[in-house]
N, C-alpha and C. Protein backbone atom coordinates (compact mmCIF):
# COMPACT_ATOMS: atom_id res chain seq x y z
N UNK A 1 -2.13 7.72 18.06
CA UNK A 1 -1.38 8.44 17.06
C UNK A 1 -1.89 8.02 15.67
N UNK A 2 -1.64 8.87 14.72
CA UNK A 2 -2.26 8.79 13.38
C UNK A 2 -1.17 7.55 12.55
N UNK A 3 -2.33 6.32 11.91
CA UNK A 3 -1.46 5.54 11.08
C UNK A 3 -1.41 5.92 9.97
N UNK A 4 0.13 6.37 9.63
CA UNK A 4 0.39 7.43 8.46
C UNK A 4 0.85 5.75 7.00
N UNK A 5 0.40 6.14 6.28
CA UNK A 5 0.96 5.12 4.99
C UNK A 5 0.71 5.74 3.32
N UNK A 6 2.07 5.05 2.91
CA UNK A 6 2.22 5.65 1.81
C UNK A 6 2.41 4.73 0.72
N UNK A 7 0.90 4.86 -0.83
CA UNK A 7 0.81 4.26 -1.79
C UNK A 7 2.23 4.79 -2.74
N UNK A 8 3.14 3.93 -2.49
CA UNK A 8 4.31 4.50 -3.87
C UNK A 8 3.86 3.82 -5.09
N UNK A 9 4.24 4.54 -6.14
CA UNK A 9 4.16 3.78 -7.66
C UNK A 9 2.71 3.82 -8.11
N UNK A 10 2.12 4.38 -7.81
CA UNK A 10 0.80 5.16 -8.50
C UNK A 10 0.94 5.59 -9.23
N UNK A 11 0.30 4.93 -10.92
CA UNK A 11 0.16 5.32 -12.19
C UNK A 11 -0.64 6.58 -12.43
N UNK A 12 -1.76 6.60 -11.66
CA UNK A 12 -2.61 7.66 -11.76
C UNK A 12 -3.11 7.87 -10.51
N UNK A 13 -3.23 9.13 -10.16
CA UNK A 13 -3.84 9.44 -8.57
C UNK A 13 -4.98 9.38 -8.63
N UNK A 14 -5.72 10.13 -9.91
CA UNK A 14 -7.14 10.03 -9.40
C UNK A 14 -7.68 8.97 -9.51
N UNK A 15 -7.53 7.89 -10.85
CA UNK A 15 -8.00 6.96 -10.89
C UNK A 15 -7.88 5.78 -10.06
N UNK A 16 -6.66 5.89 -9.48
CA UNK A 16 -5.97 4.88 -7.79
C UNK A 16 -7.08 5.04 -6.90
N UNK A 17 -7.53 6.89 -6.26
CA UNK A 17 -8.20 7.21 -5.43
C UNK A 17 -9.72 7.00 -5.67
N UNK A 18 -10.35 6.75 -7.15
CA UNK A 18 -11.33 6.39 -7.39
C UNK A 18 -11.76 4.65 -6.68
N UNK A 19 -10.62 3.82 -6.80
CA UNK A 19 -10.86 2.48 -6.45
C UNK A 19 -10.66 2.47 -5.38
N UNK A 20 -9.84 3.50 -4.80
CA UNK A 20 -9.44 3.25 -3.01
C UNK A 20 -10.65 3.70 -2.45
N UNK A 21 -11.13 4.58 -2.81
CA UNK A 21 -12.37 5.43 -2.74
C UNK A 21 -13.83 4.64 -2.58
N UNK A 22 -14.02 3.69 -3.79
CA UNK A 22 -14.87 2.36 -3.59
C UNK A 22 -14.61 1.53 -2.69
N UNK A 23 -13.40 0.89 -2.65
CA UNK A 23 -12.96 0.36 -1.75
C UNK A 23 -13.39 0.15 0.27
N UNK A 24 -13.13 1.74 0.19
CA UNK A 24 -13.82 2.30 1.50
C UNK A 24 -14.85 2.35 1.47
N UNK A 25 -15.60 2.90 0.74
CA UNK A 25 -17.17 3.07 1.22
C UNK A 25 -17.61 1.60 1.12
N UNK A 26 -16.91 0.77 0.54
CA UNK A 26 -17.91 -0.79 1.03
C UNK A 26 -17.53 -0.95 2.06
N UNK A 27 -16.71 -0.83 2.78
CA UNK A 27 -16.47 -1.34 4.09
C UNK A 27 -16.74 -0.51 5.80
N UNK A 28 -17.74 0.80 4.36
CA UNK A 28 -18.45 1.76 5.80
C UNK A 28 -17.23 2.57 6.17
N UNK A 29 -16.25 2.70 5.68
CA UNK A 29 -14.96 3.79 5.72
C UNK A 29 -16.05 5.30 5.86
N UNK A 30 -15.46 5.96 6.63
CA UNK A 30 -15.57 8.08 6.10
C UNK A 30 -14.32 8.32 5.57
N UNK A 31 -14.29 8.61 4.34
CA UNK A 31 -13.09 9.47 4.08
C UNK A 31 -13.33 10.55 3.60
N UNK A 32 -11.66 11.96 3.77
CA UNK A 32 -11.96 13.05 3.17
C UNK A 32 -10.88 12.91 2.69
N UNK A 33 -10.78 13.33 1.85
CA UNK A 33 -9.67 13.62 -0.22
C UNK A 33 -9.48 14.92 0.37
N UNK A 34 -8.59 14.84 0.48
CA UNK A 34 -7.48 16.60 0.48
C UNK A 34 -6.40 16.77 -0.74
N UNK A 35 -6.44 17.96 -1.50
CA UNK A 35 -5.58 18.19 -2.47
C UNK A 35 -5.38 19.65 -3.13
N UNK A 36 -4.86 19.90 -4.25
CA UNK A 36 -5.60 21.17 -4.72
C UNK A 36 -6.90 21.46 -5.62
N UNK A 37 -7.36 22.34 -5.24
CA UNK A 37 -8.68 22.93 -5.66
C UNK A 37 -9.02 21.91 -6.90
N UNK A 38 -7.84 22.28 -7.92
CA UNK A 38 -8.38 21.87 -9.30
C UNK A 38 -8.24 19.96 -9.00
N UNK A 39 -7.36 20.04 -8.66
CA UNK A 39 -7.22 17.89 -8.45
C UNK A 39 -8.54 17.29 -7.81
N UNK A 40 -8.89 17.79 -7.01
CA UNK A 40 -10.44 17.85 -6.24
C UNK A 40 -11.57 18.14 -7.12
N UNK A 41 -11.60 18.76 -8.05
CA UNK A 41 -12.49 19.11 -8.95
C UNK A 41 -12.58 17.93 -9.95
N UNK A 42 -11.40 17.27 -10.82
CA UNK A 42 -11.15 16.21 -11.08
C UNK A 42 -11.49 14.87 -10.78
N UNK A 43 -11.36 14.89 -9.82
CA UNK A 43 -11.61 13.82 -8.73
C UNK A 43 -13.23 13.82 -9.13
N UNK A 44 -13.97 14.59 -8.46
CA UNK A 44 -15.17 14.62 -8.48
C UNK A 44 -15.94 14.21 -9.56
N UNK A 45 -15.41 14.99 -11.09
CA UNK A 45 -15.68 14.74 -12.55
C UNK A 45 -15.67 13.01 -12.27
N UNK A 46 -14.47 12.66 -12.37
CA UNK A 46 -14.38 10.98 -12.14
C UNK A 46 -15.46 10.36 -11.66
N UNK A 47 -15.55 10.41 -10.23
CA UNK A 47 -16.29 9.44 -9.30
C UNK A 47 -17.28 9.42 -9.90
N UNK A 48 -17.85 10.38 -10.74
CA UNK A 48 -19.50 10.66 -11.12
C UNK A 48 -19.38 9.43 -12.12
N UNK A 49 -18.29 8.96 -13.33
CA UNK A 49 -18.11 7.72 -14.30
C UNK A 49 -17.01 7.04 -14.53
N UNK A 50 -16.19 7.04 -13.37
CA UNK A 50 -15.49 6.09 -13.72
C UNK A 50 -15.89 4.32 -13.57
N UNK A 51 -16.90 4.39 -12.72
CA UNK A 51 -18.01 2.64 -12.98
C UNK A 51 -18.83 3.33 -13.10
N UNK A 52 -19.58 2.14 -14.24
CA UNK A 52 -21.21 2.43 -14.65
C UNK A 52 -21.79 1.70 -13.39
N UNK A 53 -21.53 0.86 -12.82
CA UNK A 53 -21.99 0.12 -11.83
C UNK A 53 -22.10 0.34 -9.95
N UNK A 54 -20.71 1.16 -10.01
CA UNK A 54 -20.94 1.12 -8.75
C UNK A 54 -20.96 2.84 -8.87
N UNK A 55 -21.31 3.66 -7.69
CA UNK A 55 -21.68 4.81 -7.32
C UNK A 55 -20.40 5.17 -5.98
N UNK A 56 -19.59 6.26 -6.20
CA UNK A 56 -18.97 6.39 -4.91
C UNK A 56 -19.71 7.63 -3.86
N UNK A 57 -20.67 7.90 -3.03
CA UNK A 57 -21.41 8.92 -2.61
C UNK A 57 -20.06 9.98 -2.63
N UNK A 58 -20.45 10.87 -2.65
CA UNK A 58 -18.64 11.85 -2.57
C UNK A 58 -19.83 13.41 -2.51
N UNK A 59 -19.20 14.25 -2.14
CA UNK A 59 -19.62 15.81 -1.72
C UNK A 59 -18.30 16.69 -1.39
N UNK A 60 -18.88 18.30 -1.91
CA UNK A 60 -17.47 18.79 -1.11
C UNK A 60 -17.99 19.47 -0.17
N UNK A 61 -16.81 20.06 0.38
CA UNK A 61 -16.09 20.55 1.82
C UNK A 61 -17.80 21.54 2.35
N UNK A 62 -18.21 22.41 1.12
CA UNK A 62 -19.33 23.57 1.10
C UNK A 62 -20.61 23.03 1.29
N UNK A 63 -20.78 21.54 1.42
CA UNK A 63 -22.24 20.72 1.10
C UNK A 63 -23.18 21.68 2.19
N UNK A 64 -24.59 20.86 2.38
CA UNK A 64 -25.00 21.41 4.01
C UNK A 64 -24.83 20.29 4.72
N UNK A 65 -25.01 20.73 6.12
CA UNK A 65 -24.62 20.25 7.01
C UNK A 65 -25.04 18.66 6.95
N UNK A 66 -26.41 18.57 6.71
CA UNK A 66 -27.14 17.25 6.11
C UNK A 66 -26.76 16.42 5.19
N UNK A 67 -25.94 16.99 4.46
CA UNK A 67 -25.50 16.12 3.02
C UNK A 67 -23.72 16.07 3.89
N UNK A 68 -23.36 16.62 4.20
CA UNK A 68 -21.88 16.50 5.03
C UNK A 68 -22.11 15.01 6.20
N UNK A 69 -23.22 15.16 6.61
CA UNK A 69 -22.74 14.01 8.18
C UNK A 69 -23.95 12.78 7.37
N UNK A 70 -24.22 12.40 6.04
CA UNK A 70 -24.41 11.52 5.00
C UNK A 70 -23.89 10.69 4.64
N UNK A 71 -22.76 12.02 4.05
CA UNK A 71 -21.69 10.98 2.44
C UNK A 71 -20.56 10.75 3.13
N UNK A 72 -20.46 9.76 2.71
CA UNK A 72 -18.75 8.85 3.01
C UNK A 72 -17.28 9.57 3.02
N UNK A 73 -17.75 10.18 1.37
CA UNK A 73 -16.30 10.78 1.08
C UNK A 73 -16.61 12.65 1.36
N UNK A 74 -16.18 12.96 1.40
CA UNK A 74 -15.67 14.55 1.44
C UNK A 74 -14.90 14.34 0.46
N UNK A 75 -14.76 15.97 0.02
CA UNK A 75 -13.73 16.09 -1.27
C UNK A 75 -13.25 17.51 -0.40
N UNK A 76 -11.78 18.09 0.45
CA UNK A 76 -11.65 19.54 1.05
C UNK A 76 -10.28 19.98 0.29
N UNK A 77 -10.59 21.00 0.39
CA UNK A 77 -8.74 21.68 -0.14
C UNK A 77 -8.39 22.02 1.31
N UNK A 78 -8.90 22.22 2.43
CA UNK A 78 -8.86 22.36 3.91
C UNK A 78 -9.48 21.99 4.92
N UNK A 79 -9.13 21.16 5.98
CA UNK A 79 -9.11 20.58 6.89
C UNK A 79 -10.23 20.88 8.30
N UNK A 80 -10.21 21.89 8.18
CA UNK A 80 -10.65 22.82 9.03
C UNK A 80 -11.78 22.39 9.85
N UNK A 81 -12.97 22.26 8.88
CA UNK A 81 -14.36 21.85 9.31
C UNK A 81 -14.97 20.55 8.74
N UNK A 82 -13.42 19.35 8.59
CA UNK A 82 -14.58 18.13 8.38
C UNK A 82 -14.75 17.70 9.65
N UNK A 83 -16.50 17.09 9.01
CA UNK A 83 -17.35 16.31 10.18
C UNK A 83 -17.14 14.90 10.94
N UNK A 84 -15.78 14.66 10.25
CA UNK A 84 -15.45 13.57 10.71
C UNK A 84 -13.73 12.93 10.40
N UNK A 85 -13.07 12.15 11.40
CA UNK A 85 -11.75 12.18 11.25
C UNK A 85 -11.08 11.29 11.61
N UNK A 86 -11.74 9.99 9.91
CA UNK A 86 -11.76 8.79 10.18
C UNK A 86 -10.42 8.58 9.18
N UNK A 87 -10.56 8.53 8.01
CA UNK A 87 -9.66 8.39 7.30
C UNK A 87 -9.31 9.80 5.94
N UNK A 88 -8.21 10.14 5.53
CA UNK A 88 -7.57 11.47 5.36
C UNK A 88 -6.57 10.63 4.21
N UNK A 89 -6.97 11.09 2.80
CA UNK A 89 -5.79 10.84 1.80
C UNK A 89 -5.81 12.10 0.98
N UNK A 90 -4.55 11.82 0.73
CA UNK A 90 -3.65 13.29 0.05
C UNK A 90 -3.23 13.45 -1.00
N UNK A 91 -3.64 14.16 -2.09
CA UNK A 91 -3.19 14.28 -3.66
C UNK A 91 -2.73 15.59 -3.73
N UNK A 92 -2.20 16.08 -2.86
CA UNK A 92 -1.46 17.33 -2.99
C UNK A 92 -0.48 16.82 -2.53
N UNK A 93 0.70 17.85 -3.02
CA UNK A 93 2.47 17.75 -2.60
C UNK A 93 3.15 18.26 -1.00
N UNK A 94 2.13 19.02 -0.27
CA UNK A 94 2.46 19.46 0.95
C UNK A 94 1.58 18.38 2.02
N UNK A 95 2.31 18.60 3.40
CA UNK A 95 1.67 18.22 4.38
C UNK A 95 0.35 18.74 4.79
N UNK A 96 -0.91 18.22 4.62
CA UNK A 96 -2.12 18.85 5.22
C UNK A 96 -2.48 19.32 6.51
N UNK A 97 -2.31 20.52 6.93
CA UNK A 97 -2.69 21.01 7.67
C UNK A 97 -3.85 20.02 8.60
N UNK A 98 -3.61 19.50 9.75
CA UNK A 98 -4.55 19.29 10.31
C UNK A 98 -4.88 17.74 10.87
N UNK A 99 -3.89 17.18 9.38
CA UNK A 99 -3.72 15.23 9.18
C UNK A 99 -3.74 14.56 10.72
N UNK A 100 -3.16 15.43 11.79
CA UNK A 100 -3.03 14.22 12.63
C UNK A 100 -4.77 13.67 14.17
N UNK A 101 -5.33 14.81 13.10
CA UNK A 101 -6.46 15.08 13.58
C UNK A 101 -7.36 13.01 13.27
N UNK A 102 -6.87 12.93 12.15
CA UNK A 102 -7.40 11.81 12.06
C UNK A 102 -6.62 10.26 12.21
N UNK A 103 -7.60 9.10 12.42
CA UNK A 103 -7.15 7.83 12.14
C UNK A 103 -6.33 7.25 11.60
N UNK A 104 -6.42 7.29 9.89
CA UNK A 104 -5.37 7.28 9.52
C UNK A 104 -5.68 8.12 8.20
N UNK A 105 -4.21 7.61 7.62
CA UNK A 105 -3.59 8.61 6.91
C UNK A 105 -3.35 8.01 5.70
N UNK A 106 -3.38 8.41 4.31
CA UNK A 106 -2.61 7.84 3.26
C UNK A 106 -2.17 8.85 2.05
N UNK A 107 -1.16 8.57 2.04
CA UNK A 107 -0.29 9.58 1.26
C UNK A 107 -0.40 8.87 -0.16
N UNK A 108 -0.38 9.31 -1.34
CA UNK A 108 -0.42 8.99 -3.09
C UNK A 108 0.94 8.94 -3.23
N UNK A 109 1.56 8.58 -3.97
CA UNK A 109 3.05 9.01 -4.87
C UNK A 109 3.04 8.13 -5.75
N UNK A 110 3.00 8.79 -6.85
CA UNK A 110 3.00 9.07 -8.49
C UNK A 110 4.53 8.68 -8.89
N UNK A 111 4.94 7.99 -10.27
CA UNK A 111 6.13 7.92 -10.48
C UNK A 111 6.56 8.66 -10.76
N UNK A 112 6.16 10.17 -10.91
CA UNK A 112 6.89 11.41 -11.70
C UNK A 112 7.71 11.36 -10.48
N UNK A 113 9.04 11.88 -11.12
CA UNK A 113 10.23 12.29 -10.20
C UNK A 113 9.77 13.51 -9.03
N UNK A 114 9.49 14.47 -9.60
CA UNK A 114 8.80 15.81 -8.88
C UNK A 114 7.80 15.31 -7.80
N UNK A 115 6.93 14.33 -8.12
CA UNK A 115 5.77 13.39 -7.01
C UNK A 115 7.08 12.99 -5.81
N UNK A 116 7.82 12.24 -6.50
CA UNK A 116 8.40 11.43 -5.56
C UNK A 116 9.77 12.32 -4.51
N UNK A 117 9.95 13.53 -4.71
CA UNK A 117 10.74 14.71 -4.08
C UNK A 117 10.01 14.79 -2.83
N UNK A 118 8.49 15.04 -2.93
CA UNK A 118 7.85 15.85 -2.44
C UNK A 118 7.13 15.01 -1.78
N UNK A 119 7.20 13.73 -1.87
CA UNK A 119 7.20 12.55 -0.83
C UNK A 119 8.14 12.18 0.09
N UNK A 120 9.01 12.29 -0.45
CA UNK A 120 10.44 11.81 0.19
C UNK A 120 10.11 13.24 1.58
N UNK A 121 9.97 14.34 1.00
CA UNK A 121 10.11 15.50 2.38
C UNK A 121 8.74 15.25 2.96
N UNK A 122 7.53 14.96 2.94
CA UNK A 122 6.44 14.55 3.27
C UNK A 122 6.89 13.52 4.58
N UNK A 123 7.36 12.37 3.90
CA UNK A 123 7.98 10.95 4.99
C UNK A 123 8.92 11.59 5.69
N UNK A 124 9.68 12.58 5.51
CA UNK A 124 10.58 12.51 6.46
C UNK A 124 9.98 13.93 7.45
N UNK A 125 8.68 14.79 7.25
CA UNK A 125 8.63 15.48 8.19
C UNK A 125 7.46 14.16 9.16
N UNK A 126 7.34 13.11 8.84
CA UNK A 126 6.46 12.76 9.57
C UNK A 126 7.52 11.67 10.50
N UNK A 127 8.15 11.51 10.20
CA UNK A 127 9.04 10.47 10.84
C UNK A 127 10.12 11.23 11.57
N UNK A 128 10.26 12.37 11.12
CA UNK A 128 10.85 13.38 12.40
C UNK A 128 9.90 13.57 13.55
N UNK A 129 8.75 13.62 13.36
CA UNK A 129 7.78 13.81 14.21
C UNK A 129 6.80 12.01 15.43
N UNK A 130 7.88 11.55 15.05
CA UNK A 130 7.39 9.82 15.59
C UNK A 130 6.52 9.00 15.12
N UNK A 131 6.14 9.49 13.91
CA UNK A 131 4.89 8.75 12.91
C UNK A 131 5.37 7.53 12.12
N UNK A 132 5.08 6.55 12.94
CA UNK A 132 5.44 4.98 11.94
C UNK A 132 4.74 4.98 10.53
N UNK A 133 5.61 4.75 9.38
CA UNK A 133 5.00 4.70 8.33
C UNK A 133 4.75 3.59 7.61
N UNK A 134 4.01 2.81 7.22
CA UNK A 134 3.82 2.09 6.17
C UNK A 134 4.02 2.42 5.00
N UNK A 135 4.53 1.05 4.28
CA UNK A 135 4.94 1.67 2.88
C UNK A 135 3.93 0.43 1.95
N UNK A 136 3.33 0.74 1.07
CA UNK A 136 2.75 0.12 0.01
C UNK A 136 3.64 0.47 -1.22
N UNK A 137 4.02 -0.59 -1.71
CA UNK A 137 4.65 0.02 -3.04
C UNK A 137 3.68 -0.81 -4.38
N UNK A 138 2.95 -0.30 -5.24
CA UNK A 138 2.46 -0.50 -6.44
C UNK A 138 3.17 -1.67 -7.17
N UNK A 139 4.01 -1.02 -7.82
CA UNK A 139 5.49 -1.87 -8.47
C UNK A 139 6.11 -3.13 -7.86
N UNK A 140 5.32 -3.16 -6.56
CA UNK A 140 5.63 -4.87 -6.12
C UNK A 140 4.50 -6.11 -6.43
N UNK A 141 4.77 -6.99 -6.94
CA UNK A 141 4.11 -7.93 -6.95
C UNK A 141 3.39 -8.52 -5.94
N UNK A 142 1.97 -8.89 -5.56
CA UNK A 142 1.17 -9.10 -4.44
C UNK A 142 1.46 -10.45 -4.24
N UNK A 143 2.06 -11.28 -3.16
CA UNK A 143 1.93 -12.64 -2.71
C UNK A 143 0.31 -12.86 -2.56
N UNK A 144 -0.41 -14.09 -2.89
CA UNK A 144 -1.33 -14.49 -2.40
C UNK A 144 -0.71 -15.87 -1.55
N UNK A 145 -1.56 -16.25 -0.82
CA UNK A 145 -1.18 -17.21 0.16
C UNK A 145 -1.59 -18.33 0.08
């Protein structure tokens, strides 16, 4: 079953998903970014400078087939035909069509009130459905050990 988890208290989505984004590809992660058209477009603008240093490989959904089974990240507004269905995060407000297709899962939520509505019905169609959720909350302080 898909491990569904959810970043609460995200200042900024894209710039969160830019580091989560690095994050993964050092550790040989595939991920695909699902959202709307224009947030995806965004996204992309970013990854190209948000580090001078590091590079996140990223492509969208339309690449060819060669540059698709390559790059790490996908960037899709739909589900449909990724090449792979390792890891799946979400900057749109609806459930993605398709999510349980993959590994795991990670949901964004933003402090805007409207973000956090549309999370709250997000968690609860997945937990109607038997999906254990993890919760990350931002706004908590990290124990080191």
């Amino acid at each position: 079953m898909t491990e569904v988890a959810f970043h609460f208290n995200v200042p900024d989505k894209l710039a969160y998903s830019c580091r989560l984004l690095r994050k993964a590809c050092s550790t040989g992660a595939r991920v695909v970014v699902t959202g709307e058209p224009d947030a995806l477009k965004r996204l992309d603008q970013l990854l190209w400078t948000f580090s001078a240093h590091e590079f996140v490989p990223h492509c969208q959904s339309g690449a060819s087939a060669a540059t698709l089974a390559a790059t790490p990240v996908l960037l899709a507004a739909s589900l449909d035909a990724c090449p792979h269905h390792e890891v799946l995060v979400n900057l749109g407000a609806q459930v993605p069509a398709g999510f349980e297709r993959f590994e795991r899962f990670i949901e964004l939520v933003t402090l805007a009130d409207e973000d956090r509505a549309a999370a709250r019905t997000r968690w609860k169609h997945y937990a109607d459905r038997g999906y254990e959720m993890k919760r990350h909350d931002l706004a908590q302080p990290v124990e080191n050990p």
